[in-house]
Protein backbone atom coordinates (compact mmCIF):
# COMPACT_ATOMS: atom_id res chain seq x y z
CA UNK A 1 -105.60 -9.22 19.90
CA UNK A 2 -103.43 -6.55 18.71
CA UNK A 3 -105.68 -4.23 18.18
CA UNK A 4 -107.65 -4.78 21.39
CA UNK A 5 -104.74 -4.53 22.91
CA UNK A 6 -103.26 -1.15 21.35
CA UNK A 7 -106.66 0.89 22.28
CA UNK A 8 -106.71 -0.54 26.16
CA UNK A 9 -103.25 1.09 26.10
CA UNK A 10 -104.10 4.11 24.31
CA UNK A 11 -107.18 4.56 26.68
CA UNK A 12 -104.70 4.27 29.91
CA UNK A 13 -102.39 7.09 28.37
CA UNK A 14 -105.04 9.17 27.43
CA UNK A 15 -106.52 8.77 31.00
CA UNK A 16 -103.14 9.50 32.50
CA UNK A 17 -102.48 12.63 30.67
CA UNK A 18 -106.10 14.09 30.84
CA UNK A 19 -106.10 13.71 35.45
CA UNK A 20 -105.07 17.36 36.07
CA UNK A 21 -108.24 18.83 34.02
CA UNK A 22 -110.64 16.12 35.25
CA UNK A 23 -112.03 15.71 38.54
CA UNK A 24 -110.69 13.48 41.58
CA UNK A 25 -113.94 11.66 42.40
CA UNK A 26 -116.67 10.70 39.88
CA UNK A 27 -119.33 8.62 41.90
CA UNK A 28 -122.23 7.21 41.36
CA UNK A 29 -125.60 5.93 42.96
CA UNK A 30 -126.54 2.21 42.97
CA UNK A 31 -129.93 3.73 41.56
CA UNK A 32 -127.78 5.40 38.41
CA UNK A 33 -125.72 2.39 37.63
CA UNK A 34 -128.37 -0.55 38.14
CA UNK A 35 -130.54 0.73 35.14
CA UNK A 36 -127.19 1.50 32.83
CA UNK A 37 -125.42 -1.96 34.11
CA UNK A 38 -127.80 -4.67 35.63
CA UNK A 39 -128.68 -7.05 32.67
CA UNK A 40 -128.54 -11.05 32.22
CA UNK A 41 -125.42 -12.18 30.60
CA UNK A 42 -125.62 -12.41 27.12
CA UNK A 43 -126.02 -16.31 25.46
CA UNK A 44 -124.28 -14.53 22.23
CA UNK A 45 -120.55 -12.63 22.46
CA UNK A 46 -120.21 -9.28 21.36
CA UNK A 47 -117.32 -7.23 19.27
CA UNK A 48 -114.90 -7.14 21.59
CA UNK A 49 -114.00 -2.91 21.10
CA UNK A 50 -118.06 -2.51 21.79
CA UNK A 51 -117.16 -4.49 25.43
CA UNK A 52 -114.12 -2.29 25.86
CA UNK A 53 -115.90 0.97 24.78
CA UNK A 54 -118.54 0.14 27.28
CA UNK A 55 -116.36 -0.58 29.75
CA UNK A 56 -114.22 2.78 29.39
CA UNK A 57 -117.46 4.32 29.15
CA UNK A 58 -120.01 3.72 31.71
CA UNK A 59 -118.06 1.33 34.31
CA UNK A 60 -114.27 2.63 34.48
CA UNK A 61 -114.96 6.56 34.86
CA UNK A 62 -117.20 6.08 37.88
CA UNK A 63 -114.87 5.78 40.90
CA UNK A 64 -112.36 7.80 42.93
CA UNK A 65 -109.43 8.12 40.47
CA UNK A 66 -106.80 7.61 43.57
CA UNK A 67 -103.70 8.66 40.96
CA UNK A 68 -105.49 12.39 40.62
CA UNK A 69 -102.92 14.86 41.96
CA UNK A 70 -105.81 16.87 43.83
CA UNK A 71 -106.71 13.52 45.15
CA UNK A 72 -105.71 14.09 49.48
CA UNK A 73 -108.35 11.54 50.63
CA UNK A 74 -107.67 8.28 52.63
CA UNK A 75 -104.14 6.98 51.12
CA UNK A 76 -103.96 8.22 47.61
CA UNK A 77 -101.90 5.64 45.11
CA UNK A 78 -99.93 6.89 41.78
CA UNK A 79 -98.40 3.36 39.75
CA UNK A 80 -95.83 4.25 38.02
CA UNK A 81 -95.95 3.43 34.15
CA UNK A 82 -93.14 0.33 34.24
CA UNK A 83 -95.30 -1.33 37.18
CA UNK A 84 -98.66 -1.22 35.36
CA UNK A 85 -97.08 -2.73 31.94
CA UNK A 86 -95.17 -5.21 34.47
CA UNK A 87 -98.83 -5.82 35.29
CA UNK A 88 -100.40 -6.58 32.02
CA UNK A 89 -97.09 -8.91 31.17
CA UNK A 90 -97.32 -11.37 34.72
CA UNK A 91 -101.55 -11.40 34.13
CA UNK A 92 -100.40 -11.94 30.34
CA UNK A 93 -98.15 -14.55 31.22
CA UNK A 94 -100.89 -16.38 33.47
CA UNK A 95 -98.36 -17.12 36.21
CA UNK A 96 -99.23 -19.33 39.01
CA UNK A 97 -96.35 -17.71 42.15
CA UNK A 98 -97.87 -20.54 44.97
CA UNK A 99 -94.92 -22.71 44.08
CA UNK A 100 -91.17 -22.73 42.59
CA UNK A 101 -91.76 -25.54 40.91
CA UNK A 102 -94.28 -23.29 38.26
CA UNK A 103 -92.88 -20.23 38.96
CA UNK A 104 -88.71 -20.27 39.46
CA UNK A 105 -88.25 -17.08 37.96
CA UNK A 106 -90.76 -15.03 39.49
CA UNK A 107 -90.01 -16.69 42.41
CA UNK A 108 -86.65 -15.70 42.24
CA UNK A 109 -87.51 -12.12 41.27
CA UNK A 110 -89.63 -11.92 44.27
CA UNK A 111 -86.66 -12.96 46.68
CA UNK A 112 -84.54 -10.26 45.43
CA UNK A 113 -87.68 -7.67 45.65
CA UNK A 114 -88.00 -9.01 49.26
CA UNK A 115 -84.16 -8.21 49.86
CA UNK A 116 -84.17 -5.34 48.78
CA UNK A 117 -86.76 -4.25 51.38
CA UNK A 118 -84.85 -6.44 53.96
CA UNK A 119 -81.89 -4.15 53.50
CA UNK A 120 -83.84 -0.80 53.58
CA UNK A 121 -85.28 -2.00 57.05
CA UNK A 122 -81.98 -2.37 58.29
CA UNK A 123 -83.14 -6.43 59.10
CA UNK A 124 -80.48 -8.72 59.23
CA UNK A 125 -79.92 -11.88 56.83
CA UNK A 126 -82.26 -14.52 57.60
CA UNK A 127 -85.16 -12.40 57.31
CA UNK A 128 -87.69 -12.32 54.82
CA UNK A 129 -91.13 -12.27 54.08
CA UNK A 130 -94.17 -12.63 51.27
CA UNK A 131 -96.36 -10.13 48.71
CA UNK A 132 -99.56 -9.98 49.53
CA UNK A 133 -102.62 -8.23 48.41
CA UNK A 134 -102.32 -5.36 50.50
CA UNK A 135 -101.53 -4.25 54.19
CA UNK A 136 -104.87 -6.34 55.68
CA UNK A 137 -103.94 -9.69 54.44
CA UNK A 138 -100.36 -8.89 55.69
CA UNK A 139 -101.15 -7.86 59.28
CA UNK A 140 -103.54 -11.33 58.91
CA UNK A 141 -100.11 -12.99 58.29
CA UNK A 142 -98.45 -11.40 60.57
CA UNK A 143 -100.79 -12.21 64.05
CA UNK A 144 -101.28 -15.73 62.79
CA UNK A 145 -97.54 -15.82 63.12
CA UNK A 146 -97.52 -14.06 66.25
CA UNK A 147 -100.17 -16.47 67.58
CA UNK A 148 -98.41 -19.39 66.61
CA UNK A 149 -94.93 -18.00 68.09
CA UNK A 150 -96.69 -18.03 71.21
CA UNK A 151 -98.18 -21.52 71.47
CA UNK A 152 -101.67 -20.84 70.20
CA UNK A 153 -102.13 -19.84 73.85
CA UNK A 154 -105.87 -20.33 74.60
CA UNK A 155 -106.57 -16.95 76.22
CA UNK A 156 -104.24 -14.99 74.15
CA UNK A 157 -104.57 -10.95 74.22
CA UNK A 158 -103.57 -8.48 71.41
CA UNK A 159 -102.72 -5.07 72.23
CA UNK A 160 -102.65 -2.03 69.67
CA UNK A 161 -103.05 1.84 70.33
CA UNK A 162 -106.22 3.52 69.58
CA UNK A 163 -105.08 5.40 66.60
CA UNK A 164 -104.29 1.15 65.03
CA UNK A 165 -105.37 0.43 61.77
CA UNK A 166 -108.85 -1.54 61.89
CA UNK A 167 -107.39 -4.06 59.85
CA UNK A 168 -105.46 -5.02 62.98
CA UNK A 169 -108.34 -5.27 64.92
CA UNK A 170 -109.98 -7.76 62.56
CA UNK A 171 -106.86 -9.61 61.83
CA UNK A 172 -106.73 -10.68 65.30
CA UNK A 173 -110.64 -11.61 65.71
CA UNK A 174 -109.67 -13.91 62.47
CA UNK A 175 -106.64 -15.39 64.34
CA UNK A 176 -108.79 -16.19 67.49
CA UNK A 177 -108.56 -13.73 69.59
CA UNK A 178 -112.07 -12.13 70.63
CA UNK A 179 -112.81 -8.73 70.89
CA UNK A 180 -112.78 -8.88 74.41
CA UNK A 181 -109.10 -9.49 74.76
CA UNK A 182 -107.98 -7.32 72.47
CA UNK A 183 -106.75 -4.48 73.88
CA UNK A 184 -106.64 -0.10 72.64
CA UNK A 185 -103.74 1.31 74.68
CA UNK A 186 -104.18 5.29 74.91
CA UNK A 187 -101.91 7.25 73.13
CA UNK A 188 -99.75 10.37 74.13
CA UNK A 189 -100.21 14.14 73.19
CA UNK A 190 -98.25 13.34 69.78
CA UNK A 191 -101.07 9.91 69.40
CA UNK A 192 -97.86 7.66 69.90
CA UNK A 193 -98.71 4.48 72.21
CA UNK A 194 -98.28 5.53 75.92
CA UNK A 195 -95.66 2.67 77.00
CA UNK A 196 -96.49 2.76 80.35
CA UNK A 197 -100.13 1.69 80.08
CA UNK A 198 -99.39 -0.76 77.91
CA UNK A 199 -96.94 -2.19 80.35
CA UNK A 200 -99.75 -1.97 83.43
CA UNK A 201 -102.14 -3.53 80.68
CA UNK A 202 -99.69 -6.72 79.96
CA UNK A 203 -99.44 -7.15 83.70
CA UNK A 204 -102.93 -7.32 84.45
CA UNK A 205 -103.41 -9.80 81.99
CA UNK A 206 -100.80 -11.95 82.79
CA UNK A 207 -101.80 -11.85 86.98
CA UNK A 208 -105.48 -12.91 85.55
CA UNK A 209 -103.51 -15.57 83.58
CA UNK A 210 -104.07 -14.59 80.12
CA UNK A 211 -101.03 -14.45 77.57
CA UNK A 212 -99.79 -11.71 76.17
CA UNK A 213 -99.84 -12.83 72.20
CA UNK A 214 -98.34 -9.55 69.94
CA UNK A 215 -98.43 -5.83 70.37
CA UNK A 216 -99.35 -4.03 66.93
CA UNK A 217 -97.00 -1.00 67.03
CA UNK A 218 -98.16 1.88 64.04
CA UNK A 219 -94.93 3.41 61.68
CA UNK A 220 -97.42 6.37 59.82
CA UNK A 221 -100.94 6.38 61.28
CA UNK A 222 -103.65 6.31 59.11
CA UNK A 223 -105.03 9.09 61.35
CA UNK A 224 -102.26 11.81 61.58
CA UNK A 225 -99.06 10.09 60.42
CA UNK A 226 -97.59 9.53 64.22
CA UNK A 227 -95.20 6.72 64.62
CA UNK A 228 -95.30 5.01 68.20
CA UNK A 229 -91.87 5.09 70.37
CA UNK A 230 -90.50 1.59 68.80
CA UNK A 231 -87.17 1.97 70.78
CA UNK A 232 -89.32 1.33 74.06
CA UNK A 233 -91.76 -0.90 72.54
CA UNK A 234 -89.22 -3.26 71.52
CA UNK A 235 -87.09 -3.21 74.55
CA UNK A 236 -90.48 -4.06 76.88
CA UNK A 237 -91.37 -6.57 74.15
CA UNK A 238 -88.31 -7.81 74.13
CA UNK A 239 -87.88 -8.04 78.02
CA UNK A 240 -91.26 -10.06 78.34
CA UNK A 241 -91.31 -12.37 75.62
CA UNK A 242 -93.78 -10.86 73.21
CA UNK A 243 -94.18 -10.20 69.54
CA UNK A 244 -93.61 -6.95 68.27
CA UNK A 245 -95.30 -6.27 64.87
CA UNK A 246 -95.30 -3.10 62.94
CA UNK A 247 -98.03 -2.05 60.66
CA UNK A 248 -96.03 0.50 58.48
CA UNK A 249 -98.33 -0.07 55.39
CA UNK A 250 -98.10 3.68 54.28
CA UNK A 251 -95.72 4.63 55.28
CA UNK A 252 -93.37 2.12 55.60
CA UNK A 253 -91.22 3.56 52.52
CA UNK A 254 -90.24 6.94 53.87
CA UNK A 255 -87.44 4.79 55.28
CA UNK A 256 -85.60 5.29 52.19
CA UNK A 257 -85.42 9.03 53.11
CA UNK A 258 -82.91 10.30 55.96
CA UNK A 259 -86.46 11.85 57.99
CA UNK A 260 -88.25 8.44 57.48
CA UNK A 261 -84.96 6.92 58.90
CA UNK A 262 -84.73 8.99 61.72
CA UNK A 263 -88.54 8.46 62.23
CA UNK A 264 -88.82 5.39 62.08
CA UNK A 265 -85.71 4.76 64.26
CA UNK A 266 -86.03 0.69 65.94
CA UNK A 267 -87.90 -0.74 63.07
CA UNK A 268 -85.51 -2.68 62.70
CA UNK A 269 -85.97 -4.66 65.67
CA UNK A 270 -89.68 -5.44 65.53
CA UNK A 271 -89.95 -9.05 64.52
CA UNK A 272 -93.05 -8.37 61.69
CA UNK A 273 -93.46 -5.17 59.26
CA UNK A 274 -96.17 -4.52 57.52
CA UNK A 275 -95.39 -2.92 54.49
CA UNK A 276 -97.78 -1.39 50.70
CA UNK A 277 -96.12 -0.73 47.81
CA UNK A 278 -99.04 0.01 46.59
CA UNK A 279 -98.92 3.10 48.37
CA UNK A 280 -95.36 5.27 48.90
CA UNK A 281 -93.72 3.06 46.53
CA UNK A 282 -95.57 3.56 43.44
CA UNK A 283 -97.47 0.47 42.78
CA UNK A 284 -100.66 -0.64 41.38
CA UNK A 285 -103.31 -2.02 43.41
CA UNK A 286 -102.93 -5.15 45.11
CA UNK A 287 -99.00 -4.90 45.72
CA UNK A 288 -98.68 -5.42 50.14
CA UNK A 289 -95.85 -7.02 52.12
CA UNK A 290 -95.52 -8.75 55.61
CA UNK A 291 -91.42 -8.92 56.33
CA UNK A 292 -90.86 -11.08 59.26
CA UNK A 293 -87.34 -11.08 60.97
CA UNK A 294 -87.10 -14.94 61.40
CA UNK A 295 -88.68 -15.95 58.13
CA UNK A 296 -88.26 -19.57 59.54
CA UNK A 297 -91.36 -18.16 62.00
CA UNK A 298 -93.86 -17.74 58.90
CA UNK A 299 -93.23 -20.69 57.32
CA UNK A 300 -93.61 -22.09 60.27
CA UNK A 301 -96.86 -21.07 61.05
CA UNK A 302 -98.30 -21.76 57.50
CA UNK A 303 -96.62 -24.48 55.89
CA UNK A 304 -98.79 -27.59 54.83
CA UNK A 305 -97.57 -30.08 52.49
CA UNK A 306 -100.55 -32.16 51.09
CA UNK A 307 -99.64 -35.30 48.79
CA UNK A 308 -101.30 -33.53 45.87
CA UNK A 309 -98.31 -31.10 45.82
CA UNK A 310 -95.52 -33.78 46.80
CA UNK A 311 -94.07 -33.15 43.57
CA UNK A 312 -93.34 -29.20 44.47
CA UNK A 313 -91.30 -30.10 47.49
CA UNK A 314 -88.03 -28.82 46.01
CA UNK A 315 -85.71 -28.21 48.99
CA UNK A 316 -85.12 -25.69 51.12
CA UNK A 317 -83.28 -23.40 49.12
CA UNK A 318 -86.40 -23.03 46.76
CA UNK A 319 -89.27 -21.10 48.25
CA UNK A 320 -92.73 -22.39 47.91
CA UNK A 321 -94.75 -19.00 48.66
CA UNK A 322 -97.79 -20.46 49.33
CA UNK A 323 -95.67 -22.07 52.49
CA UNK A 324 -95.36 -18.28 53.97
CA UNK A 325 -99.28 -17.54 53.67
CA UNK A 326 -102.52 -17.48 53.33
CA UNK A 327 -102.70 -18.11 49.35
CA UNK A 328 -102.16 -20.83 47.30
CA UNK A 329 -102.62 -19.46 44.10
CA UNK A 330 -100.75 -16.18 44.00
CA UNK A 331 -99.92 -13.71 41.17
CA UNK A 332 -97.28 -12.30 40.18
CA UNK A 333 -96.69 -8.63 42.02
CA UNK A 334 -93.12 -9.12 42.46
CA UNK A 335 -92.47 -8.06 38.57
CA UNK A 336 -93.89 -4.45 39.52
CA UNK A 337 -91.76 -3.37 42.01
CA UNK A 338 -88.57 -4.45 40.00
CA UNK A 339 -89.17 -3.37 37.08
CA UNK A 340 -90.09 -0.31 39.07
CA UNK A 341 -87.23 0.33 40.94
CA UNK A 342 -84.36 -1.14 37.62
CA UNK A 343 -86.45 1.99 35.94
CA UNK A 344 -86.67 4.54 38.38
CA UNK A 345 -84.03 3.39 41.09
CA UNK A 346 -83.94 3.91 44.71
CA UNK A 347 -82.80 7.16 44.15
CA UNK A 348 -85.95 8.03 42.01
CA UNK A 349 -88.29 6.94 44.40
CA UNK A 350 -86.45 8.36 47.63
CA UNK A 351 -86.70 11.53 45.50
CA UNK A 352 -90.35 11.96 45.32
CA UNK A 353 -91.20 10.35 48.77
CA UNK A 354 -88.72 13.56 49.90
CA UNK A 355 -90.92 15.49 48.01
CA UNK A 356 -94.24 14.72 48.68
CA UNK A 357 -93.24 15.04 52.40
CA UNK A 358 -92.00 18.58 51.78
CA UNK A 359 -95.36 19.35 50.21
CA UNK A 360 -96.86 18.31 53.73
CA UNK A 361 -94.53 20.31 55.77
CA UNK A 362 -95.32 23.40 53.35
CA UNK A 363 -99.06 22.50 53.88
CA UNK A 364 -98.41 22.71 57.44
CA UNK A 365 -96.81 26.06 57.59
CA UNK A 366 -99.43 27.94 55.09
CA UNK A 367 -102.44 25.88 57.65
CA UNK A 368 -100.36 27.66 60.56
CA UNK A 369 -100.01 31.38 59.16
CA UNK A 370 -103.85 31.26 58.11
CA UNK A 371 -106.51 33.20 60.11
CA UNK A 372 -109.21 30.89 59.33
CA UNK A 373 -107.45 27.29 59.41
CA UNK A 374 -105.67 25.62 61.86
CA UNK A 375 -103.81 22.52 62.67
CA UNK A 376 -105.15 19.72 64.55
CA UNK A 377 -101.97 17.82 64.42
CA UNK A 378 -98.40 18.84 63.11
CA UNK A 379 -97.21 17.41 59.85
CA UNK A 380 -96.10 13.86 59.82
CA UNK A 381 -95.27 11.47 56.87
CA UNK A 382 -97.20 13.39 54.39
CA UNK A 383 -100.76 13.34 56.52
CA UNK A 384 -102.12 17.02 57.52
CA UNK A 385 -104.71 17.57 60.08
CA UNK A 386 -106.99 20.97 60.66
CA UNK A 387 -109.93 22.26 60.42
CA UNK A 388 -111.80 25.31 58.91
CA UNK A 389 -112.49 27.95 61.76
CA UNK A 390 -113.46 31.90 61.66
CA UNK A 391 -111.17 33.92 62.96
CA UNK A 392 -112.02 34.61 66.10
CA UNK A 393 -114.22 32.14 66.73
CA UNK A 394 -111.50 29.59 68.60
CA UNK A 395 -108.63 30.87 70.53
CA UNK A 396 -106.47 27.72 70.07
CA UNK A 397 -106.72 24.23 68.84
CA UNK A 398 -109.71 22.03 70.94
CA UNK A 399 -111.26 25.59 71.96
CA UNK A 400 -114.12 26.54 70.08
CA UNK A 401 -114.81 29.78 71.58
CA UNK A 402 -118.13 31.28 70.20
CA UNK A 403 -118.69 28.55 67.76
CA UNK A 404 -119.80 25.25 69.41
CA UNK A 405 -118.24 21.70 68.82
CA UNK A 406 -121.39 21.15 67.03
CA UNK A 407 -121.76 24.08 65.04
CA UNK A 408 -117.63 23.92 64.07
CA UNK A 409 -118.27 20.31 62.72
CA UNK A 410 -121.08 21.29 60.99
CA UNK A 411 -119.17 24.20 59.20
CA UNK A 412 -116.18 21.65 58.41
CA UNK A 413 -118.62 19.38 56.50
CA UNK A 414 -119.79 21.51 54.81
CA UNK A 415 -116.90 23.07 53.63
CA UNK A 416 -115.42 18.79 53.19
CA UNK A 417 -118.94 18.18 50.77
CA UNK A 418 -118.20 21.35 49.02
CA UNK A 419 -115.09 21.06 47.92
CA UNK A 420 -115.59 17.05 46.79
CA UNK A 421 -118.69 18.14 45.07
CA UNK A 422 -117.27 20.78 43.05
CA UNK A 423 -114.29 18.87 41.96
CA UNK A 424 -111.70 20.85 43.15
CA UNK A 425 -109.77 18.01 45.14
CA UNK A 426 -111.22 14.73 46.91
CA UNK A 427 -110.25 15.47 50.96
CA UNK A 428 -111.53 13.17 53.49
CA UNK A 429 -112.22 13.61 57.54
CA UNK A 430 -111.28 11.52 60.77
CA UNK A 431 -111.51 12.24 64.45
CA UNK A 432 -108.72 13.22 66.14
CA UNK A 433 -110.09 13.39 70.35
CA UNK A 434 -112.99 13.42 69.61
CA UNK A 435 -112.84 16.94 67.10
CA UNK A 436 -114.03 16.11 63.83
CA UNK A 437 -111.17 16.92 61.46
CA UNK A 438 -110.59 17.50 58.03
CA UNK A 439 -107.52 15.69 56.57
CA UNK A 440 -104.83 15.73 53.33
CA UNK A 441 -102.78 12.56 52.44
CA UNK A 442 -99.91 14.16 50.21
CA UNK A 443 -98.10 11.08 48.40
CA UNK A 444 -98.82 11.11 44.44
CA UNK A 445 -96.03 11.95 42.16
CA UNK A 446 -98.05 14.33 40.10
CA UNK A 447 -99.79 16.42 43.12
CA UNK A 448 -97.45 19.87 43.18
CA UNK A 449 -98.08 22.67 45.24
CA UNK A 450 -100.25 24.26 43.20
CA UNK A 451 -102.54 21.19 43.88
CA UNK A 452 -102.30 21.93 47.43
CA UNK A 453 -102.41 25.83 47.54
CA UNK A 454 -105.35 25.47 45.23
CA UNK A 455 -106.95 23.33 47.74
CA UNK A 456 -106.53 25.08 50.69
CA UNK A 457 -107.11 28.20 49.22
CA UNK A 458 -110.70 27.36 48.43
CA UNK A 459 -111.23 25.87 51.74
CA UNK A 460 -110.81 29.75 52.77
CA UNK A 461 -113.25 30.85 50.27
CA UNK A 462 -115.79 28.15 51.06
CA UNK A 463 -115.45 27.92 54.89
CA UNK A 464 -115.87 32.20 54.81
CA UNK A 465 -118.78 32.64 52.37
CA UNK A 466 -120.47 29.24 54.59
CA UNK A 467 -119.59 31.54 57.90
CA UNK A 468 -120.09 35.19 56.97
CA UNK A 469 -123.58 34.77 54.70
């Protein structure tokens, strides 16, 4: 066991120091893998270092490594060290979190996890919340909540901007509401939810005598980084009766930082937050969190005590988890983020969530004195938006000039395929209006700004020598 154990370690460290020289993505086809994987499982065990060699050979290497600091694509992820042994001790450990009952301390060190984020929000006591596997299963939570707040209405209606997260979208479809009553609100010049069409869209739907179940407000869109105008949101929600929930799964933890604060400004009085460590706090994969502000309101909405679990009904002041969602059997994520944060501390973590979101702003300003780049979007919680585009071929950003649409999105993905092919970084794309769009997502704690001057900088040399054959 010991020595199994010493080499899977080993292997991780090794891994860990070796990122910077290897590359961010290492794919492969189904056709590559099913010949080198696909067999019947063997009647007879094998040595178990030949499994793990195997395993570190042809399975583990082939996959985005997410933790690479050239890695810009989607929502990159860095665990820290103390989270990923906190990980191997609670899947050690075998513990069951559903109930206190088999779980007291976990349970416990879960509470004061879910504190700490209480305070951070700025909620007030009586809130609370639940870990969950990540930032779907916690906006899931959070409109079955909603839903239930409202009296299971039976023509309830969702609203969310059109730069929401398309977990929201199929959280509500799984709560009941059809696609046809759930609404995409148009968003502003800075893709912030336009308050006033939401407000004509609530009114139409009430006059045709629909209710008005939860409005999915975005803190850090997936898209850009824009937060929508929660001050307003919460004041209309407030004023007509409706949940407010906040899907702030990236970038949720910038609140520790004076900017995040500031952008983020009315969080605090949404009544669900949608939050994933596993993302600007540091944590292995699956670490997500739905806060509620009445935590009374979740357990509400989920509790079920069947006589086969009688026995875990331990009062009030002991938290059965699997009373606040989905999941009966749970792990143990809490363990993680506290030995994450007694490590690190706040101020460790604030630190590099400052940083990374300087590395954005720098990104920003080098994008903006380049003749052949330019921004799509300004800078916001660590998400960068341009595009590659000859000098002189587009006089501004959404003009083209002698380059079509066509022929500019062509260029850009060629110059996206490039750069992921050759290893130099792993960038992804989105739309932004309609313009295709080539995007960074700055978070990891190892990504410097060599990793992003490096990137950019062949972007140049690609997107020219594509342009000027």
């Amino acid at each position: 066991m010991r020595e199994l154990g010493y080499r899977a370690v080993d292997a991780l460290v090794e891994r860990r120091l070796g990122l910077p020289d290897a590359p961010p993505w290492m794919g492969a086809l189904r056709t590559e893998l099913e010949p080198l994987l696909m067999e019947p499982a063997p009647e007879e065990g094998r040595a178990p270092g030949a499994v793990l060699d195997r395993a570190l050979q042809d399975v583990l290497p082939r996959a985005g490594r997410i933790d690479h600091p050239r890695f810009f694509a989607f929502v990159p992820s860095w665990p820290t060290w103390p989270a990923i042994v906190a990980d191997l001790l609670a899947t050690g450990f075998n513990i069951f979190q559903g109930t206190w009952l088999e779980s007291a301390g976990p349970s416990q060190i879960e509470l004061v996890v879910l504190d700490w984020f209480r305070e951070w929000l700025g909620y007030p006591e009586g809130a609370g919340g639940i870990l969950t596997s990540g930032g779907s299963a916690a906006n899931l939570d959070a409109l079955v909540t909603a839903r239930e707040h409202a009296g299971n209405p039976e023509r309830g209606v969702v609203y969310l901007s059109d730069q929401g997260h398309s977990s929201l979208e199929r959280a509500a479809r799984i709560a009941g509401i059809p696609s046809e009553r759930i609404r995409h609100i148009p968003t502003d010049d800075g893709f912030r939810m336009r308050v006033d069409l939401l407000e004509a869209a609530m009114a139409r739907d009430r006059e045709d005598g629909a209710t008005p179940v939860c409005v999915c407000a975005t803190a850090g869109a997936t898209n850009t980084g824009a937060t929508d105008p929660l001050p307003e949101l919460a004041a209309l929600c407030r004023e007509r009766g409706v949940w407010l929930h906040v899907d702030a799964a990236y970038g949720g933890f910038a609140v520790l930082t004076e900017r995040g604060r500031e952008a983020f400004r009315g969080i605090d009085e949404a009544d669900s937050i949608t939050l994933d460590p596993h993302k600007w706090l540091f944590q292995p994969y699956e670490t997500g969190c739905l806060m509620v502000r009445d935590v009374a309101r979740l357990e509400a909405a989920f509790r079920i005590l069947p006589e086969y679990l009688q026995d875990t009904r331990l009062g009030a002041q002991h938290v059965n988890f699997a009373d606040r969602g989905i999941q009966l059997t749970r792990s143990f994520r809490a363990l993680r983020i506290w030995m994450s944060i007694q490590t690190f501390g706040v101020r460790g973590h604030r630190d590099e969530i400052d940083r990374t979101l300087d590395l954005a702003q720098r990104a920003g300003r080098r994008i903006a004195a380049s003749p052949d780049i330019e921004l799509l979007s300004p800078p916001m919680l660590g998400v960068v938006c341009f595009r590659y585009r000859p000098a002189g071929s587009a006089g501004s950003a959404g003009s083209a000039g002698s380059m079509s649409p066509d022929e500019l999105e062509s260029l850009n993905r060629s110059v996206q395929d490039r750069i992921n092919q050759e290893g130099t970084a792993m960038m992804s794309s989105t739309r932004l209006r309609g313009e295709y769009s080539l995007r960074l997502c700055i978070l990891n704690v190892q990504s410097g700004w060599a990793d992003v001057e490096a990137t950019l900088g062949r972007i140049e040399e690609i997107g020219r020598a594509l342009s000027c054959p």
